[in-house]
C-alpha atoms as a PDB file:
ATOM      1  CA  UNK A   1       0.000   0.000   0.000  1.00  0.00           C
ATOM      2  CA  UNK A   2       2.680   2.675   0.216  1.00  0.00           C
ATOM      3  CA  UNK A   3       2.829   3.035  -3.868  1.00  0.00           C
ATOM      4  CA  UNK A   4      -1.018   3.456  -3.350  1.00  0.00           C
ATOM      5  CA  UNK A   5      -2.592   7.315  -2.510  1.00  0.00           C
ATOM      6  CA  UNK A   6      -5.128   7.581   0.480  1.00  0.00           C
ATOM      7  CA  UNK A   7      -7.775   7.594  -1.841  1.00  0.00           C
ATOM      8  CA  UNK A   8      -6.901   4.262  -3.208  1.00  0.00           C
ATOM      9  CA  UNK A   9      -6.663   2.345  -0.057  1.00  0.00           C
ATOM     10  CA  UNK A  10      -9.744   3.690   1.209  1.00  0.00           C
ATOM     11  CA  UNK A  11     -11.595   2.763  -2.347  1.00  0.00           C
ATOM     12  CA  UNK A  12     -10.100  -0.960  -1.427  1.00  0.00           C
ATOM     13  CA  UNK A  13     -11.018  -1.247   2.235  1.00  0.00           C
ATOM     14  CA  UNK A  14     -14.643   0.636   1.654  1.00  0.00           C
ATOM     15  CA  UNK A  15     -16.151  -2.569   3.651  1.00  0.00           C
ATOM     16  CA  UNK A  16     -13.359  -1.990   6.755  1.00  0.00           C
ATOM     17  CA  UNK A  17     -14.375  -0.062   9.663  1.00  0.00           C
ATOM     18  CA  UNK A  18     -12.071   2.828   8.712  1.00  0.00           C
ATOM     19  CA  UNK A  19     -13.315   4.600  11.456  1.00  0.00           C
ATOM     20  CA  UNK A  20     -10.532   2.336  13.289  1.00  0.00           C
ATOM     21  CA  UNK A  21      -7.412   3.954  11.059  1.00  0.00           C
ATOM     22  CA  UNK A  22      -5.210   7.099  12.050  1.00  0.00           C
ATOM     23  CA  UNK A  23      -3.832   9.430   9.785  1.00  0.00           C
ATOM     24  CA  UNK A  24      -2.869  12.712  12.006  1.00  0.00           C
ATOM     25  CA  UNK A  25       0.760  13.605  12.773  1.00  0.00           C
ATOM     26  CA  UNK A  26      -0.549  16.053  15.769  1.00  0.00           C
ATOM     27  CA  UNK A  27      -3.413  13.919  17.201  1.00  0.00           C
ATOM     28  CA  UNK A  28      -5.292  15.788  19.921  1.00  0.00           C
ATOM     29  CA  UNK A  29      -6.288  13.202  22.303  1.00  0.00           C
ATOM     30  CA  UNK A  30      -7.894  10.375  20.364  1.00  0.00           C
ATOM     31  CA  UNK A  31      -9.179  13.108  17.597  1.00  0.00           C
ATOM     32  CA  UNK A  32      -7.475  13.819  14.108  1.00  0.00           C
ATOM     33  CA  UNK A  33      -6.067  17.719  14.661  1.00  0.00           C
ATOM     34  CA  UNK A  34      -7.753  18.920  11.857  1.00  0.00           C
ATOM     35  CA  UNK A  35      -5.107  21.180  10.878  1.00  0.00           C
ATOM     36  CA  UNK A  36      -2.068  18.980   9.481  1.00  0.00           C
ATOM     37  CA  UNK A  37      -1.242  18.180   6.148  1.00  0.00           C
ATOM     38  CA  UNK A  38      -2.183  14.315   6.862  1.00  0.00           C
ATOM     39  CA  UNK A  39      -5.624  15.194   8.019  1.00  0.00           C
ATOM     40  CA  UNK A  40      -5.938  17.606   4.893  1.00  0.00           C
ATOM     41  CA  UNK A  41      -5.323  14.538   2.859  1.00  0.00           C
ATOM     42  CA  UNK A  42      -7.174  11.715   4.856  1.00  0.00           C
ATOM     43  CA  UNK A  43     -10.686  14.681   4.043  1.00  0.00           C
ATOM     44  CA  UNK A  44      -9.568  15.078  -0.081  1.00  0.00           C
ATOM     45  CA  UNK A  45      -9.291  11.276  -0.036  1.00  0.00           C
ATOM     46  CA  UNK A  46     -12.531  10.308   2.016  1.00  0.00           C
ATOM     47  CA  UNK A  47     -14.010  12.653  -0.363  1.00  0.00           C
ATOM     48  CA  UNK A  48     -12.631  11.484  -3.708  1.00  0.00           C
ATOM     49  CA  UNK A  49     -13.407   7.851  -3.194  1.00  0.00           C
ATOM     50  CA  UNK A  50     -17.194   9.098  -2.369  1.00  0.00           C
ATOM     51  CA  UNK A  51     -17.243   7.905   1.098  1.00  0.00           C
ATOM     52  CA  UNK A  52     -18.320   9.323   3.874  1.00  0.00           C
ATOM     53  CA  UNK A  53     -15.562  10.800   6.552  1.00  0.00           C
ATOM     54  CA  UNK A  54     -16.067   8.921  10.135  1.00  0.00           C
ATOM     55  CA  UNK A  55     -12.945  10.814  10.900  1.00  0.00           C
ATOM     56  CA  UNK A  56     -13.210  13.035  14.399  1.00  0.00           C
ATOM     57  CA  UNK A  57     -11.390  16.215  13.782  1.00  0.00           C
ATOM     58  CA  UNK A  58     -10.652  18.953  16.352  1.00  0.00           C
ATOM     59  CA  UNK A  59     -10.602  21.842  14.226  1.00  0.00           C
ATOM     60  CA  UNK A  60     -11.339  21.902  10.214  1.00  0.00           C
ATOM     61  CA  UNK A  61     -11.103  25.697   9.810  1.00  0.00           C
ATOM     62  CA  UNK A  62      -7.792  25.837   8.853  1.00  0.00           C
ATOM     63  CA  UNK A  63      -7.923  23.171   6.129  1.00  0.00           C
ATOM     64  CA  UNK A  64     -11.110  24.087   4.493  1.00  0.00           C
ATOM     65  CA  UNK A  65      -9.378  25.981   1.595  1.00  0.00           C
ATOM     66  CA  UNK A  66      -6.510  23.136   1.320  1.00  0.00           C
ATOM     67  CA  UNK A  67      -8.681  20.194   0.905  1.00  0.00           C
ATOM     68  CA  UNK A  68      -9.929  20.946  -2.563  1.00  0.00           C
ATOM     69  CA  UNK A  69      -8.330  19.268  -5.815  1.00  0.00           C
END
């Protein structure tokens, strides 16, 4: 999986509880940050697959205009 994007792996475990996997570099707690540039990507890809996000994030403020493709 590490020649695969986010997007990809999430398209392949869509039947996984991926509300069980971690992306965040700066967790807060048990929450995603919200503000890194791995929670930026774990949002683009949950969105470009066409799933929806599970994710708990502590702040998506910052990332709103960084998420887009």
């Amino acid at each position: 999986y590490a020649q695969r994007s986010k997007q990809e792996v999430l398209e392949r475990g869509r039947a996984l509880p991926l509300s069980l996997t971690f992306s965040c570099i700066s967790p807060k707690g048990t929450a995603h940050c919200g503000k890194c540039n791995k929670c930026a990507e774990r949002m683009r890809a949950f969105r470009s697959a066409g799933l929806s996000d599970p994710t708990t994030y502590r702040s998506i403020s910052r990332l709103k205009g960084r998420i887009h493709d």
